[in-house]
C-alpha atoms as a PDB file:
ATOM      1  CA  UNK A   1      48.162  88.106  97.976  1.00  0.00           C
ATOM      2  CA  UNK A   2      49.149  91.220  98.755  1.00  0.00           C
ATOM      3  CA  UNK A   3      49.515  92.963 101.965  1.00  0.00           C
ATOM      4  CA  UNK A   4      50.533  96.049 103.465  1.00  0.00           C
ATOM      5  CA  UNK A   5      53.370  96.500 105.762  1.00  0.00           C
ATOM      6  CA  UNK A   6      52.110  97.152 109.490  1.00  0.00           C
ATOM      7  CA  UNK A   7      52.875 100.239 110.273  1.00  0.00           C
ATOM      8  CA  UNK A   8      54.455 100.556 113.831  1.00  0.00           C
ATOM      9  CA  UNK A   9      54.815 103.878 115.323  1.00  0.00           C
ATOM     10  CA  UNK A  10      59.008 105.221 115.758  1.00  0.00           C
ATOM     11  CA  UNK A  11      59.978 102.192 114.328  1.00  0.00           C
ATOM     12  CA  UNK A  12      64.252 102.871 114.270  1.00  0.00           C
ATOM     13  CA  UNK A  13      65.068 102.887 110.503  1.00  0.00           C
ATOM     14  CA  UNK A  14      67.489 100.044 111.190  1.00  0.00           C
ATOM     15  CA  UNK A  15      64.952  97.743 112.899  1.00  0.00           C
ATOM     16  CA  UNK A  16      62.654  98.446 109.664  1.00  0.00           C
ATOM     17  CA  UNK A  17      65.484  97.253 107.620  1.00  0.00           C
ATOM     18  CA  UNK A  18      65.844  93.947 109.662  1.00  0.00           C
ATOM     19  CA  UNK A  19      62.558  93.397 109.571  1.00  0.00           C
ATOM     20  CA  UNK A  20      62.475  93.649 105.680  1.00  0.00           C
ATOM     21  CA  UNK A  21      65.708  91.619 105.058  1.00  0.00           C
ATOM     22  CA  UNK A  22      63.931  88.807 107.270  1.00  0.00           C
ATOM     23  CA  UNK A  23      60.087  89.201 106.760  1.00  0.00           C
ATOM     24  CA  UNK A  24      59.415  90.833 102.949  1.00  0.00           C
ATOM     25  CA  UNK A  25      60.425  90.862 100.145  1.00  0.00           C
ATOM     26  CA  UNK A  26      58.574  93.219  97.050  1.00  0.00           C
ATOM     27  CA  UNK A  27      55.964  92.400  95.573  1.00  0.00           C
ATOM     28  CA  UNK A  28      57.596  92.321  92.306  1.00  0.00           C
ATOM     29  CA  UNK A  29      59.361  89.225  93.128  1.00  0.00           C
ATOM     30  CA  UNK A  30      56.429  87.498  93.292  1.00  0.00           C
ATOM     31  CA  UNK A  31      54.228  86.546  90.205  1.00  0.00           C
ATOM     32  CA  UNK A  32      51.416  88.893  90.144  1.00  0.00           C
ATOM     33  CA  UNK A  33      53.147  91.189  87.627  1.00  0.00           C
ATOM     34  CA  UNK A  34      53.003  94.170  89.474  1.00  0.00           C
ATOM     35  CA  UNK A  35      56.530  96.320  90.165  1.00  0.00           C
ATOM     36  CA  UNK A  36      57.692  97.942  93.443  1.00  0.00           C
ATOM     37  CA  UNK A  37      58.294 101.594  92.752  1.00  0.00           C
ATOM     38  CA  UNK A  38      61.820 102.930  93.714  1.00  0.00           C
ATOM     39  CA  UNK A  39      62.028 104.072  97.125  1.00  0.00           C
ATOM     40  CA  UNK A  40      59.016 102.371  97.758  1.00  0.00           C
ATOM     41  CA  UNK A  41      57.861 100.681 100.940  1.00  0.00           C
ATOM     42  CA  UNK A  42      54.166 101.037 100.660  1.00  0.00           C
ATOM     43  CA  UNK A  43      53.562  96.958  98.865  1.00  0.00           C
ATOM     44  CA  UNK A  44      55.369  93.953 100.328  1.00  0.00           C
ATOM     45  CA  UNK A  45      54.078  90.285 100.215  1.00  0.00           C
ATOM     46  CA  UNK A  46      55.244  87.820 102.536  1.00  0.00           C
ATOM     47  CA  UNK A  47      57.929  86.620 101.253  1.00  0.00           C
ATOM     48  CA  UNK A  48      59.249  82.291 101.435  1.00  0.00           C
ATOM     49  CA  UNK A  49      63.009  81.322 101.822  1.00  0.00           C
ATOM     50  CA  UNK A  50      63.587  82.212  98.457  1.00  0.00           C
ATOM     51  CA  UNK A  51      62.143  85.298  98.601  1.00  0.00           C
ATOM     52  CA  UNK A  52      63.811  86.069 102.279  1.00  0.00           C
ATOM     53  CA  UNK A  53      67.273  84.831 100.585  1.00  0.00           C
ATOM     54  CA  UNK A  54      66.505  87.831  97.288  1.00  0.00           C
ATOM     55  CA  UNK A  55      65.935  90.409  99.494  1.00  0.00           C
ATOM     56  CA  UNK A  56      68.926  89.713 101.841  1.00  0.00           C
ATOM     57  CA  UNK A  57      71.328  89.714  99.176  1.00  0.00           C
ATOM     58  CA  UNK A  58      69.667  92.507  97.931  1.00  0.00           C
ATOM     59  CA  UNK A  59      70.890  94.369 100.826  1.00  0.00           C
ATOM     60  CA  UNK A  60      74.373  92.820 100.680  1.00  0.00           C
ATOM     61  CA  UNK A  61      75.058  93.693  96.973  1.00  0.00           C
ATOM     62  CA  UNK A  62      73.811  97.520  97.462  1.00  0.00           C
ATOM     63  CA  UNK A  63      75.700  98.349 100.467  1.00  0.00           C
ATOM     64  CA  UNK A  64      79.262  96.588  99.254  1.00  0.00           C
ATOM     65  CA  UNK A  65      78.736  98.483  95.599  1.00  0.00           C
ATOM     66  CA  UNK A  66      77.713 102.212  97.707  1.00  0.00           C
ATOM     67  CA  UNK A  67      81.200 100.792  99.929  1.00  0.00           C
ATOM     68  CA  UNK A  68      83.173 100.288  96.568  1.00  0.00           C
ATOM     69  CA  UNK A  69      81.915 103.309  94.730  1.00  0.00           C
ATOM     70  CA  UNK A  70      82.402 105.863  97.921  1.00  0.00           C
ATOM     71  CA  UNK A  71      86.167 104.254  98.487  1.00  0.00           C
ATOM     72  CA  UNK A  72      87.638 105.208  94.165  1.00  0.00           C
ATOM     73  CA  UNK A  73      85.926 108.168  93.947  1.00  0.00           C
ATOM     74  CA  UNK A  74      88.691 109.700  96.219  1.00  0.00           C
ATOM     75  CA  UNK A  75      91.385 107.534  95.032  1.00  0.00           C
ATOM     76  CA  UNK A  76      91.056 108.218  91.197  1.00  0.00           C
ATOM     77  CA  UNK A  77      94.805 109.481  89.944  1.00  0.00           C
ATOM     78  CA  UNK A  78      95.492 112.076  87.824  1.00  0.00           C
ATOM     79  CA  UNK A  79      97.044 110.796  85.004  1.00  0.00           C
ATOM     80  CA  UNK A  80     100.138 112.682  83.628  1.00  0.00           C
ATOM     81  CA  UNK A  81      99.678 114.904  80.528  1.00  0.00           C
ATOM     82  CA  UNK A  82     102.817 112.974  79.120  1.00  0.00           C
ATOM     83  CA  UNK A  83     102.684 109.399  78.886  1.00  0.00           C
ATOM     84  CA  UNK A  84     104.737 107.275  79.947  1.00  0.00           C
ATOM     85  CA  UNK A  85     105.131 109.598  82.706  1.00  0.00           C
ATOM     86  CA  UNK A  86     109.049 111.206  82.845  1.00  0.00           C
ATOM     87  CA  UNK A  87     108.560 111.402  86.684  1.00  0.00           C
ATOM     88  CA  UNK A  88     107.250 109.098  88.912  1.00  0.00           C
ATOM     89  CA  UNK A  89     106.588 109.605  92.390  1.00  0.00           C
ATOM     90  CA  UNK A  90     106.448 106.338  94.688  1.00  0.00           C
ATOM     91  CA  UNK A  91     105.347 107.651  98.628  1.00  0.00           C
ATOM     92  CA  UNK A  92     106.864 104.802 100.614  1.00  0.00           C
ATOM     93  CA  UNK A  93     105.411 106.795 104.113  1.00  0.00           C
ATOM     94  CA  UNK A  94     103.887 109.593 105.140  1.00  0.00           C
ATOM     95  CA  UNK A  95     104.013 111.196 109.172  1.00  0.00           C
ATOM     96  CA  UNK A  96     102.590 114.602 110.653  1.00  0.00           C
ATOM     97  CA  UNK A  97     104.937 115.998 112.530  1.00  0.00           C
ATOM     98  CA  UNK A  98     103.143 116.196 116.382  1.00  0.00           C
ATOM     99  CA  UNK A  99     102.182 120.374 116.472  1.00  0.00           C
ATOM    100  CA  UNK A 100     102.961 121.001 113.535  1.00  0.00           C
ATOM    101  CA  UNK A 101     101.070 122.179 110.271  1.00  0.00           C
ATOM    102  CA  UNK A 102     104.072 119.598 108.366  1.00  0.00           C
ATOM    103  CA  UNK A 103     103.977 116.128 107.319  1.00  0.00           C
ATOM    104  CA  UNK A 104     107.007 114.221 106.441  1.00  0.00           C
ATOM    105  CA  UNK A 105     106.637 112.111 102.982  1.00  0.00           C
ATOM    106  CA  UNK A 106     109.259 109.718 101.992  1.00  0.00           C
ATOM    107  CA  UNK A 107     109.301 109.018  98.137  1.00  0.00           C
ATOM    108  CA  UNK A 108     111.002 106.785  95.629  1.00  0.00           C
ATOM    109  CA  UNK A 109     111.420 109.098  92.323  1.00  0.00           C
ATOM    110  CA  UNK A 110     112.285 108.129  89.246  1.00  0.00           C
ATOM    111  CA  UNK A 111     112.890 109.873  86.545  1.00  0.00           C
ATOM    112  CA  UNK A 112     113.297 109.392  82.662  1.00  0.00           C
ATOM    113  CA  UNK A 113     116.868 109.795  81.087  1.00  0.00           C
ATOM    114  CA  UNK A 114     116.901 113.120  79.822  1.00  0.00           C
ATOM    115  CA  UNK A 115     114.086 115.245  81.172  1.00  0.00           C
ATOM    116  CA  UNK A 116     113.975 118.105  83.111  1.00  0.00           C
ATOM    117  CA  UNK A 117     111.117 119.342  85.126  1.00  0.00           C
ATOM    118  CA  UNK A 118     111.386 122.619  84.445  1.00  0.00           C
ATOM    119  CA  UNK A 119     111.147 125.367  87.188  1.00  0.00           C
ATOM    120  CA  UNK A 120     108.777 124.309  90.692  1.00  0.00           C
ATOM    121  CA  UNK A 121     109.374 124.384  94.289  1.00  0.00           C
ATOM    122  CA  UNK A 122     108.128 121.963  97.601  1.00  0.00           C
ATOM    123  CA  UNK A 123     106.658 124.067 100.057  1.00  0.00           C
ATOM    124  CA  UNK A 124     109.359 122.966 102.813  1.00  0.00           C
ATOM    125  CA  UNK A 125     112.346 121.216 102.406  1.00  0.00           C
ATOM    126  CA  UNK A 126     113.008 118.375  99.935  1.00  0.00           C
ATOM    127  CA  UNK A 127     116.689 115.794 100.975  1.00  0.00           C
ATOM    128  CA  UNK A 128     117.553 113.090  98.731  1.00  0.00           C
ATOM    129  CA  UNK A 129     120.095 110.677  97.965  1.00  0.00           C
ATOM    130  CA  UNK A 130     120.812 109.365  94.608  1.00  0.00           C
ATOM    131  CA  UNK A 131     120.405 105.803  94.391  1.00  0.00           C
ATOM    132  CA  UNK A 132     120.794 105.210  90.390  1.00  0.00           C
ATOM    133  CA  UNK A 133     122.140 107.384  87.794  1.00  0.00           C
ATOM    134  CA  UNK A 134     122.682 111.228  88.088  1.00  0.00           C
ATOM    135  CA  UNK A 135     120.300 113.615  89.255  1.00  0.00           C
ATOM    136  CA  UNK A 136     120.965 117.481  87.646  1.00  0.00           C
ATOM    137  CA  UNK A 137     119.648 120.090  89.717  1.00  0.00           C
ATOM    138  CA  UNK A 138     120.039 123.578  89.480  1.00  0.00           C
ATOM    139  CA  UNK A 139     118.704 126.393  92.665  1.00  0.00           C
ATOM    140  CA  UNK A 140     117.897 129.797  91.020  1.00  0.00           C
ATOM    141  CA  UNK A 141     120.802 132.113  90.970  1.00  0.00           C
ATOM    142  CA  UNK A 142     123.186 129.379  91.676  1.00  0.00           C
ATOM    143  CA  UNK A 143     125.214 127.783  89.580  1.00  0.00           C
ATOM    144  CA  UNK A 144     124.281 123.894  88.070  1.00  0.00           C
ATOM    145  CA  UNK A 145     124.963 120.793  90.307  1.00  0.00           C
ATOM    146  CA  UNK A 146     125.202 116.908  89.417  1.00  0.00           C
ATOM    147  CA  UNK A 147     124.555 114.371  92.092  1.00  0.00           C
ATOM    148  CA  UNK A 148     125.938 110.914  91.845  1.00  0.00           C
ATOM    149  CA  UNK A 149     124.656 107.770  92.818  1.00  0.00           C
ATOM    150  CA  UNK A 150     125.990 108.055  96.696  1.00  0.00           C
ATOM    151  CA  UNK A 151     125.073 111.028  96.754  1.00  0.00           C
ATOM    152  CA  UNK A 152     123.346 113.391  98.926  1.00  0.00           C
ATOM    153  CA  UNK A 153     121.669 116.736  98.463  1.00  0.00           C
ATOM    154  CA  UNK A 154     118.963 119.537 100.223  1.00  0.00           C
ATOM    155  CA  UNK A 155     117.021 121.775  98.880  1.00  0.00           C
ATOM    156  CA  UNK A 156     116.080 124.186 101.357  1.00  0.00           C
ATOM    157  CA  UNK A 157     112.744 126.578 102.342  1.00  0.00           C
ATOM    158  CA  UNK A 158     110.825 126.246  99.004  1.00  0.00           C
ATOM    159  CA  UNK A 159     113.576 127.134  97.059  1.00  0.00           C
ATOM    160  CA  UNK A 160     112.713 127.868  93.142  1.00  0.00           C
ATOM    161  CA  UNK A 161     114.823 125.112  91.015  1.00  0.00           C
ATOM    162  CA  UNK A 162     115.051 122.759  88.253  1.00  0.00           C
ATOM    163  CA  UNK A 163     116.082 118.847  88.177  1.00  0.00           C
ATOM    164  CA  UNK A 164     115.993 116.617  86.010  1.00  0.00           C
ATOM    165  CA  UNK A 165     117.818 113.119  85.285  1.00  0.00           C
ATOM    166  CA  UNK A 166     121.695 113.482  83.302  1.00  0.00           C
ATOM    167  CA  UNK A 167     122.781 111.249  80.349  1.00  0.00           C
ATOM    168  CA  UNK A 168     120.919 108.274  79.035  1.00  0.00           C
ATOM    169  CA  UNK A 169     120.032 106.330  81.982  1.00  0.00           C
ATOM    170  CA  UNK A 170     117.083 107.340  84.210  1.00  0.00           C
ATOM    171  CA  UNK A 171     117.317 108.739  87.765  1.00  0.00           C
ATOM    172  CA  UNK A 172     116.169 106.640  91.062  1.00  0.00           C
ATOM    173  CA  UNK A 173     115.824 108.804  94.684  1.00  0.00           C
ATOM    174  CA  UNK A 174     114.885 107.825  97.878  1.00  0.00           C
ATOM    175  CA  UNK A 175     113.427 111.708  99.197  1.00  0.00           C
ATOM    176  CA  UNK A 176     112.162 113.035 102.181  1.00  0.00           C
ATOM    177  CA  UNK A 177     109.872 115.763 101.608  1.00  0.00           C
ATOM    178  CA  UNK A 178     109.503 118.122 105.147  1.00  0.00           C
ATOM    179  CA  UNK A 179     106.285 119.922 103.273  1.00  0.00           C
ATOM    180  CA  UNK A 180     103.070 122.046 104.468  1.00  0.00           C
ATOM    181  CA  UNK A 181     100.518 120.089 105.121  1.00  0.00           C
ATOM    182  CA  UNK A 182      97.549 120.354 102.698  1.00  0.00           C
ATOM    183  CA  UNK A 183      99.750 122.037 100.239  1.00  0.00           C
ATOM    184  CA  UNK A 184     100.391 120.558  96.582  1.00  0.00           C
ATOM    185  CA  UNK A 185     103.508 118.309  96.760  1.00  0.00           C
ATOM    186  CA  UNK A 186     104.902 120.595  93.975  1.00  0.00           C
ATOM    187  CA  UNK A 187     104.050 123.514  91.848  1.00  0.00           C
ATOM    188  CA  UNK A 188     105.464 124.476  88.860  1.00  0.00           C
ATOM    189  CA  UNK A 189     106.713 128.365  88.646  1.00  0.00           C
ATOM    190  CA  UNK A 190     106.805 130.340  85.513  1.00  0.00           C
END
């Protein structure tokens, strides 16, 4: 048998969907054939426990898959153009700095034996210390520089340089990047 759904004047769209979860279910869950059109609420049949039980996990499965979908949309990486990636960027932390239009990002970088980024700044101020290997880095119009495991170095105010990892054995940092907020970690210059 099928009924209508009373209609009850400024019903709160939350109490309608309580009262559904408990009270209907559509009428194509029952056996009369007929299907509930999307967005529907116009045919309901009183539903039993089985029907009640459909209809709640109904509910359930829809609002954790609109949770899921809304949370990776924004988390989707960008995937290197060179695989395996020659540098790899680990943020341990991230801070804003109280007034300030600057966060503070701590990273472990790694990079492959034998690459060089090419030319790029930070907008702010990058410090690192070497933990593994050498790290070759080179400010414009200054003369090349090779930091040892031990090591520490700054490069200052959005300087222009190149770095890259020395020899045959990858790189390892620990860095503190003192950036802009909203600005790209790093951009490449030409």
């Amino acid at each position: 048998m099928v009924i209508k759904r009373p209609r009850t004047p400024l019903m709160p769209a939350k109490a309608g969907i309580q009262f559904l979860a408990k009270h209907w279910v559509p009428a194509s869950a029952g056996t009369s054939g007929r299907v509930l059109p999307a967005l529907s609420a116009r045919r309901y049949h009183h539903g039993d426990a089985k029907g009640e039980n459909t209809m709640k996990r109904l509910l359930i499965v829809t609002a954790i898959t609109v949770l899921a979908l809304s949370g990776t949309a924004n988390a989707q990486p960008v995937p290197s153009p060179v695989q395996p990636a020659p540098v790899k960027r680990t943020v341990l932390g991230k801070v804003e700095v109280p007034g300030a239009n600057y966060d503070v990002i701590t990273a472990l970088v790694e990079i492959a034996p034998g690459f060089k980024a090419g030319r790029h700044n930070h907008p702010g101020t990058v410090q690192a210390q070497v933990l593994e290997g050498e790290f070759w880095y080179v400010l414009d119009g200054q003369p090349e520089k090779v930091a040892k495991a031990g090591e520490w170095l700054e490069i200052r105010d959005a300087a222009i340089h190149n770095e890259g990892a020395q020899g045959s054995t990858p790189s390892k940092l620990i860095a503190i990047y003192t950036v802009e907020r909203g600005k790209p970690l790093v951009s490449p210059v030409k």
